[in-house]
C-alpha atoms as a PDB file:
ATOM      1  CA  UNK A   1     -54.205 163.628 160.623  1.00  0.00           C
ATOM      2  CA  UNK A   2     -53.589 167.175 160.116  1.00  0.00           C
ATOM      3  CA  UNK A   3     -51.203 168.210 157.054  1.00  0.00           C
ATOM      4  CA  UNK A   4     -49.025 169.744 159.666  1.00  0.00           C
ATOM      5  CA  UNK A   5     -48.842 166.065 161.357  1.00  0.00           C
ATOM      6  CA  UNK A   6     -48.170 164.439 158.450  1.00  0.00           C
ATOM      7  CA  UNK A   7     -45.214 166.957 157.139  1.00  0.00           C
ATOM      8  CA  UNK A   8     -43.455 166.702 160.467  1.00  0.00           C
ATOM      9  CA  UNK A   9     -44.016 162.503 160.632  1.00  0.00           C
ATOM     10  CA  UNK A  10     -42.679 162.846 156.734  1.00  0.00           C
ATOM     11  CA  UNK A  11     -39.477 165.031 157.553  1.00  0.00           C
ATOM     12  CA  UNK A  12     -39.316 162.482 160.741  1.00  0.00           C
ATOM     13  CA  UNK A  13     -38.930 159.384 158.675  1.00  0.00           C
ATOM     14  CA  UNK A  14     -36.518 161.178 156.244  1.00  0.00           C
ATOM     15  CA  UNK A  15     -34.787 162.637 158.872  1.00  0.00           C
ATOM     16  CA  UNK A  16     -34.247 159.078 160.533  1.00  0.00           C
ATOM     17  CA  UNK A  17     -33.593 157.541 156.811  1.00  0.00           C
ATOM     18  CA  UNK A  18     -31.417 160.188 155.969  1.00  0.00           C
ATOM     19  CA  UNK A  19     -29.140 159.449 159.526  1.00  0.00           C
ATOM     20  CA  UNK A  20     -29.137 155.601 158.222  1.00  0.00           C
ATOM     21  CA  UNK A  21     -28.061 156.373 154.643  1.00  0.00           C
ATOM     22  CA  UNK A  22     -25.335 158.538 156.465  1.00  0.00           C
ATOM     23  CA  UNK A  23     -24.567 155.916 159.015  1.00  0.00           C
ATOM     24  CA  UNK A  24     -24.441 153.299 155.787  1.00  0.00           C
ATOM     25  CA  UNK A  25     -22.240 155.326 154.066  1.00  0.00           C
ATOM     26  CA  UNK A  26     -19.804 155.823 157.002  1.00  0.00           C
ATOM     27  CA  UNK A  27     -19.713 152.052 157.827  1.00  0.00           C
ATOM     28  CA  UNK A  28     -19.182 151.375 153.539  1.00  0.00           C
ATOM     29  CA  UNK A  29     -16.525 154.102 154.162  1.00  0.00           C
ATOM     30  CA  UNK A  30     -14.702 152.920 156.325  1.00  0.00           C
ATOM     31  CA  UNK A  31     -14.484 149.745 155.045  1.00  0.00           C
ATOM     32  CA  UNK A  32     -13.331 150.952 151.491  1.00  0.00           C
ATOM     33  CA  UNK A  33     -10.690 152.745 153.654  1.00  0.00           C
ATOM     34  CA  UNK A  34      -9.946 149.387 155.439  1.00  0.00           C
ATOM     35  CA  UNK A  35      -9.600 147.359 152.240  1.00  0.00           C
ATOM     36  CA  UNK A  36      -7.700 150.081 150.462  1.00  0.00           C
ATOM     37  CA  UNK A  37      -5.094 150.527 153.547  1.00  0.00           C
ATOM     38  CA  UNK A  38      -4.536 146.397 153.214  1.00  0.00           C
ATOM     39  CA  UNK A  39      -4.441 146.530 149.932  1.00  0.00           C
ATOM     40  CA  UNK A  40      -1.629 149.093 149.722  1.00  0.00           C
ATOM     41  CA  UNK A  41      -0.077 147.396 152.385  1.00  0.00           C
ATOM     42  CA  UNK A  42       0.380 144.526 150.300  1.00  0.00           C
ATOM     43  CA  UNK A  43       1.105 146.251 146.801  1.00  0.00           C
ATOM     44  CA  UNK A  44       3.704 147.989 149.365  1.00  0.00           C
ATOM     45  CA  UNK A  45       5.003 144.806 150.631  1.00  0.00           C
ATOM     46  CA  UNK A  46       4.918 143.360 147.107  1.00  0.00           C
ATOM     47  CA  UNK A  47       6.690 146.219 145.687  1.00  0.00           C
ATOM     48  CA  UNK A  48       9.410 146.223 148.565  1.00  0.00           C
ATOM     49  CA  UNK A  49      10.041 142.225 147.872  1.00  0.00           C
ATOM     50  CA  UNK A  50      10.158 143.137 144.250  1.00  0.00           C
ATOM     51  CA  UNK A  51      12.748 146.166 144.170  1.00  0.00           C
ATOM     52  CA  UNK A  52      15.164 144.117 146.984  1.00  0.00           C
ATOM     53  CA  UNK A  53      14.962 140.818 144.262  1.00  0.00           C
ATOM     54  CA  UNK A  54      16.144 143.417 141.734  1.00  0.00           C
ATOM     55  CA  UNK A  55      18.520 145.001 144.182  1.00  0.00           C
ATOM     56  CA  UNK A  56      20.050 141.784 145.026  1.00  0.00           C
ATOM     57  CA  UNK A  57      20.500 140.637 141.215  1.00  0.00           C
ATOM     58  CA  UNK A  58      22.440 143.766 140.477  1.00  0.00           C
ATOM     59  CA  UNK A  59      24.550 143.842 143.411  1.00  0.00           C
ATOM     60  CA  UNK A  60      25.658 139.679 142.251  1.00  0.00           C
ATOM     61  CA  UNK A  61      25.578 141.018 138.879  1.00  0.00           C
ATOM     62  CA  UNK A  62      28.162 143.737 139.911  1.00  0.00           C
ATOM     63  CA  UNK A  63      30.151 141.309 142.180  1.00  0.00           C
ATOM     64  CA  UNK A  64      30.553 138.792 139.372  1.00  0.00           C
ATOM     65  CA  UNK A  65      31.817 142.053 137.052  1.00  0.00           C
ATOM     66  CA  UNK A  66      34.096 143.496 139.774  1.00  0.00           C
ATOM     67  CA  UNK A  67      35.376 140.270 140.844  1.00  0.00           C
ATOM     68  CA  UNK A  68      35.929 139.405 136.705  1.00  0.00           C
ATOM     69  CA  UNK A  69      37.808 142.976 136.147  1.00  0.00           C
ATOM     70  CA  UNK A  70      39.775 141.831 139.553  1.00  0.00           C
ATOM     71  CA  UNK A  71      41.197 138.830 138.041  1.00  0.00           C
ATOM     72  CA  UNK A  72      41.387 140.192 134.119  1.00  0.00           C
ATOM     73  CA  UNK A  73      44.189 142.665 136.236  1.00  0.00           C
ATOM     74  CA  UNK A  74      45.636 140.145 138.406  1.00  0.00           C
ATOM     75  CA  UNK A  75      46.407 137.662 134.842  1.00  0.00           C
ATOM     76  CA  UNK A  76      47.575 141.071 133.094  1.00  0.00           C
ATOM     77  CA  UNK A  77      50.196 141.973 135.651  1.00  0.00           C
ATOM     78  CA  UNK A  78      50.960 138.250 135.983  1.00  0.00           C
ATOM     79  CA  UNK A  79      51.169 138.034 132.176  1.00  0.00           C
ATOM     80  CA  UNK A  80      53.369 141.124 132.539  1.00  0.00           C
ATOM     81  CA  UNK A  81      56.020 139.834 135.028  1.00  0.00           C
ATOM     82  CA  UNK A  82      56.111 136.836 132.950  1.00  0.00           C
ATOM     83  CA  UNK A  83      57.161 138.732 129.917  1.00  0.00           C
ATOM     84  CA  UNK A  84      59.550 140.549 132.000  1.00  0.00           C
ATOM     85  CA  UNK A  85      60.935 137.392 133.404  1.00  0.00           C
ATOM     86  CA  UNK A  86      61.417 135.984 129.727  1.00  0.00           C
ATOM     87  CA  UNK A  87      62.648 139.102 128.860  1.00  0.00           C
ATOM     88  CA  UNK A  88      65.573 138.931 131.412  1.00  0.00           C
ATOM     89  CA  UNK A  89      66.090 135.284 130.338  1.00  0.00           C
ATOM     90  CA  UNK A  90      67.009 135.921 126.919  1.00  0.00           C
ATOM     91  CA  UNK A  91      68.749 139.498 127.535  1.00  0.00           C
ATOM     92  CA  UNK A  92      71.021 136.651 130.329  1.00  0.00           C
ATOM     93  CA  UNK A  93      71.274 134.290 127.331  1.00  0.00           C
ATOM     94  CA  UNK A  94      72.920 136.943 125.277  1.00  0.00           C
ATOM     95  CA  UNK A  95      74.766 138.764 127.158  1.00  0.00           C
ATOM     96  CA  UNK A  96      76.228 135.130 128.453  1.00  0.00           C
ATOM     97  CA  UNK A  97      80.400 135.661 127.955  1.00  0.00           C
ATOM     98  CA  UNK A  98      82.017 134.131 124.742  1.00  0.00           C
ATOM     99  CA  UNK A  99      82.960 131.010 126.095  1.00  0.00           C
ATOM    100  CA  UNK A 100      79.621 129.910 127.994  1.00  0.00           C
ATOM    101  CA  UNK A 101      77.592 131.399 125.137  1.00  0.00           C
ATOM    102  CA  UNK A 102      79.643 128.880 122.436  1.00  0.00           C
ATOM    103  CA  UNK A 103      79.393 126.394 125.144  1.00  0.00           C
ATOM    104  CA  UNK A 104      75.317 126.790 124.948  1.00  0.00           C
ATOM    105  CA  UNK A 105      75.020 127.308 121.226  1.00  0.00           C
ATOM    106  CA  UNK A 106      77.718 124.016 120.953  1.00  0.00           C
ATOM    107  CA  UNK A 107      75.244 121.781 123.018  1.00  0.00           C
ATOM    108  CA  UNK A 108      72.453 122.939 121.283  1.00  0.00           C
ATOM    109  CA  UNK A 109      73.803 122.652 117.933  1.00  0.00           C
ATOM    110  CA  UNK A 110      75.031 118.995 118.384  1.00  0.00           C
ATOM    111  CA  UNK A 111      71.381 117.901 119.876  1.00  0.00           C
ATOM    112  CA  UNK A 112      70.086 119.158 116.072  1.00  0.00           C
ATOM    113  CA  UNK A 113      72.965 118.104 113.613  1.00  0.00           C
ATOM    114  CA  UNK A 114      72.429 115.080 111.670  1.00  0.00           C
ATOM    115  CA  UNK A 115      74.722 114.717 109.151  1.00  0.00           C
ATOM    116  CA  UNK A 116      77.766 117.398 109.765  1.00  0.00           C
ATOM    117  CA  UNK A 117      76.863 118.916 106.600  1.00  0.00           C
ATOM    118  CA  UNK A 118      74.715 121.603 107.395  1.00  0.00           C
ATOM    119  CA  UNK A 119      75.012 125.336 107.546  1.00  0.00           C
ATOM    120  CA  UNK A 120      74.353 127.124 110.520  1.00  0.00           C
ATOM    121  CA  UNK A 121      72.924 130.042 110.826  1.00  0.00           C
ATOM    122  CA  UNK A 122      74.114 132.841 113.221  1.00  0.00           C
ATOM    123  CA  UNK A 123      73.083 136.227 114.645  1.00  0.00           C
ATOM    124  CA  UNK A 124      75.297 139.212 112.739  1.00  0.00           C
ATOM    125  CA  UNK A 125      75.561 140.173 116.622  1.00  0.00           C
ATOM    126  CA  UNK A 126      77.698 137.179 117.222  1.00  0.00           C
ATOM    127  CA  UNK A 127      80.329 137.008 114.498  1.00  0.00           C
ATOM    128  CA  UNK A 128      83.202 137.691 117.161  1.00  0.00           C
ATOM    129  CA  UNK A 129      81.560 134.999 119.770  1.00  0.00           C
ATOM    130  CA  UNK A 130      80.912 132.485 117.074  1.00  0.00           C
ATOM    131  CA  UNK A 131      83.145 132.644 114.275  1.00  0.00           C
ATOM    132  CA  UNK A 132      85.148 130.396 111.784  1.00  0.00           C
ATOM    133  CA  UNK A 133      87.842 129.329 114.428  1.00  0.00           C
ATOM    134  CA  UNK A 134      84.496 127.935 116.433  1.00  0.00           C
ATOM    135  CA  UNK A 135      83.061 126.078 112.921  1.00  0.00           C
ATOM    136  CA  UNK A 136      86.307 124.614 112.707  1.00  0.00           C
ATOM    137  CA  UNK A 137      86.616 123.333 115.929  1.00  0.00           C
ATOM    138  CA  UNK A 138      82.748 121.911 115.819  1.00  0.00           C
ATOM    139  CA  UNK A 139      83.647 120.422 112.181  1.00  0.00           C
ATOM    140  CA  UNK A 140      87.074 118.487 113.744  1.00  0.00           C
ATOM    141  CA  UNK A 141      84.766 116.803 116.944  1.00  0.00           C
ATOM    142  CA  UNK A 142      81.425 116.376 114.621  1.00  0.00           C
ATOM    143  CA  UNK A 143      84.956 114.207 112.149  1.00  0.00           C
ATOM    144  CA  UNK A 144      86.230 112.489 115.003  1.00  0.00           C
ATOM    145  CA  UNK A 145      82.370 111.381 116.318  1.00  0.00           C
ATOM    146  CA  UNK A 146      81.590 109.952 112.408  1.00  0.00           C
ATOM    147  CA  UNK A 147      79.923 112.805 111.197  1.00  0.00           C
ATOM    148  CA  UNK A 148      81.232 115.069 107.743  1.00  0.00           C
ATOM    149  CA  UNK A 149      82.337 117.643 109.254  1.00  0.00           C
ATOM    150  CA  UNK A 150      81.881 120.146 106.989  1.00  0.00           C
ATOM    151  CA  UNK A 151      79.473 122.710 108.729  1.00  0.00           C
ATOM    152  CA  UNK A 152      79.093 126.296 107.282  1.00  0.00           C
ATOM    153  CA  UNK A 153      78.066 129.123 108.738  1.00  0.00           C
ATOM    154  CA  UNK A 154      76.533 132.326 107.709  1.00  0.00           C
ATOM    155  CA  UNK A 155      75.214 135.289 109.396  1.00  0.00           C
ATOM    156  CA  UNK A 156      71.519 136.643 109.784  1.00  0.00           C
ATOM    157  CA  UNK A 157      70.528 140.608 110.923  1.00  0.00           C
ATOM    158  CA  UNK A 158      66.735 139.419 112.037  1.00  0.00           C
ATOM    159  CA  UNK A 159      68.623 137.219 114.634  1.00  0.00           C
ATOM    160  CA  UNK A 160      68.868 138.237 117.766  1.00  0.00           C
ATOM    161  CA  UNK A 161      71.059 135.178 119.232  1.00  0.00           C
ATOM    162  CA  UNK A 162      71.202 131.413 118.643  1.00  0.00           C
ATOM    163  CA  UNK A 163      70.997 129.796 115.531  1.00  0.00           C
ATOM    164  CA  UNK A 164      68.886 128.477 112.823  1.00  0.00           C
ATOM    165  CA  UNK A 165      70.243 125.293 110.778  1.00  0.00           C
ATOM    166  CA  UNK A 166      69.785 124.900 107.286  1.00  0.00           C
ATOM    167  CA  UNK A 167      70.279 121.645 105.968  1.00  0.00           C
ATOM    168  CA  UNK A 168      68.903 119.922 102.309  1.00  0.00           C
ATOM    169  CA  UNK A 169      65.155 119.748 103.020  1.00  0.00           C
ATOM    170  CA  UNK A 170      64.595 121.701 106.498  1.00  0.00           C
ATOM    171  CA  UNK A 171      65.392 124.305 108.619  1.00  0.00           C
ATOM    172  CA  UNK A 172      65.777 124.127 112.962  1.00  0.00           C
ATOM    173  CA  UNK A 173      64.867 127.332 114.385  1.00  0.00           C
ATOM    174  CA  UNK A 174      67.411 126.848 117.354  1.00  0.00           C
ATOM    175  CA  UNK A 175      67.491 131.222 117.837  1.00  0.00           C
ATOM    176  CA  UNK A 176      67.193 132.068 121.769  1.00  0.00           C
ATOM    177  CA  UNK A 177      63.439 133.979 120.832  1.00  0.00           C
ATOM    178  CA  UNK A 178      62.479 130.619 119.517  1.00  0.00           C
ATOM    179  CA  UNK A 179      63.704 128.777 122.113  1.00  0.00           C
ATOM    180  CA  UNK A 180      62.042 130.771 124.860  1.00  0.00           C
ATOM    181  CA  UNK A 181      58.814 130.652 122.962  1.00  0.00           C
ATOM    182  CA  UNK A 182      58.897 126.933 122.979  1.00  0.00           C
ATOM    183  CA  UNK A 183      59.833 125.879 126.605  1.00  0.00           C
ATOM    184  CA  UNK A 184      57.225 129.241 127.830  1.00  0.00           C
ATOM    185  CA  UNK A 185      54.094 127.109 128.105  1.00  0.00           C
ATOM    186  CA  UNK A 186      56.417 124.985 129.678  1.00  0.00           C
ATOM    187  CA  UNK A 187      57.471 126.965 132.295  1.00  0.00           C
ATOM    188  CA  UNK A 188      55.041 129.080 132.917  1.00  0.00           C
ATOM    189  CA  UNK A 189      52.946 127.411 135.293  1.00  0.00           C
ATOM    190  CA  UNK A 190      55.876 126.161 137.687  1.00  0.00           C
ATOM    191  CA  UNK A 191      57.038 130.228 137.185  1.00  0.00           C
ATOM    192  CA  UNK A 192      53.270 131.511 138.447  1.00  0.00           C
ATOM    193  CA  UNK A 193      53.367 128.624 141.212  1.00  0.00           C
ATOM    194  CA  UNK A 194      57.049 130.072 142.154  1.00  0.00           C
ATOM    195  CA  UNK A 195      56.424 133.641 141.979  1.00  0.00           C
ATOM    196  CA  UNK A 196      52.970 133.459 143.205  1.00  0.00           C
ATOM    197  CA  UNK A 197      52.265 130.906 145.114  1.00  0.00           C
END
């Protein structure tokens, strides 16, 4: 074979192997193209699933914080009524006229006496409402019930209205602050369940 022969058969054969390398490397191609398209697809889908999770944690998350700030407002203003209702109670209590007040403070006062001995304990605001005439006339029923008789009475600035009693070894807060503080945990349900429903 002639060297011309055997150039042409040799660029032939390349030429051919060449065209299969080629048509290899298209085919492996395409397929790395394939597998990376699926692949993304995936890391797409996985990504998407991921970021709506996260989505969905912080949207509860921000529920559970707007729905907490909701009520922390709603128990505020209700806690705010309440001390305006309070309020209104014991501004009523002592602005009550002179006879229903000493009516009040009488009932009170003979619930707490004990021995008719004691001294009670008055707001300064209340000398005219409750003074010695009203001792005297407490001291002359506590006599004819069995008791001493022999109540004293003294006035207090801090007081607002009500009493305190002061007798040997204790004191009975019986002022109209203390009173409302003690029957409000009391009340306040049945007020919420009134006012609100």
């Amino acid at each position: 074979m002639a060297l011309t022969d055997i150039t042409v058969k040799i660029l032939s054969d390349s030429k051919l192997k060449a065209e299969g390398v080629i048509e290899e490397a298209k085919i492996e191609a395409e397929k790395i193209l394939r597998d990376a398209k699926s692949e993304s697809s995936s890391l797409k889908e996985e990504i998407l699933n991921k970021a709506d999770k996260e989505c969905g944690k912080r949207l509860k998350s921000a529920e559970i914080s707007f729905n907490m700030q909701l009520k922390n407002a709603a128990l505020s203003e209700k806690q705010a009524i309440l001390d305006e209702v309070f309020d209104n109670a014991r501004r009523s209590l002592l602005d009550l006229k002179a006879e229903e007040y000493r009516n009040l403070i009488k009932r009170v006062l003979f619930s707490v006496i004990k021995d008719g001995d004691e001294e009670i304990v008055v707001s300064e605001n209340d000398r005219q409402r409750l003074n010695e005439n009203f001792v005297s006339a407490l001291n002359r029923e506590l006599a004819s019930s069995g008791k001493k008789g022999k109540l004293r009475i003294g006035f207090d600035k801090r007081l607002s209205g009500g009493f305190v009693v002061k007798a040997k070894k204790i004191q009975i807060d019986c002022s109209i602050d203390s009173m409302l503080e003690l029957i409000r945990p009391q009340l306040q349900n049945e007020l919420l369940e009134i006012l609100f429903g």
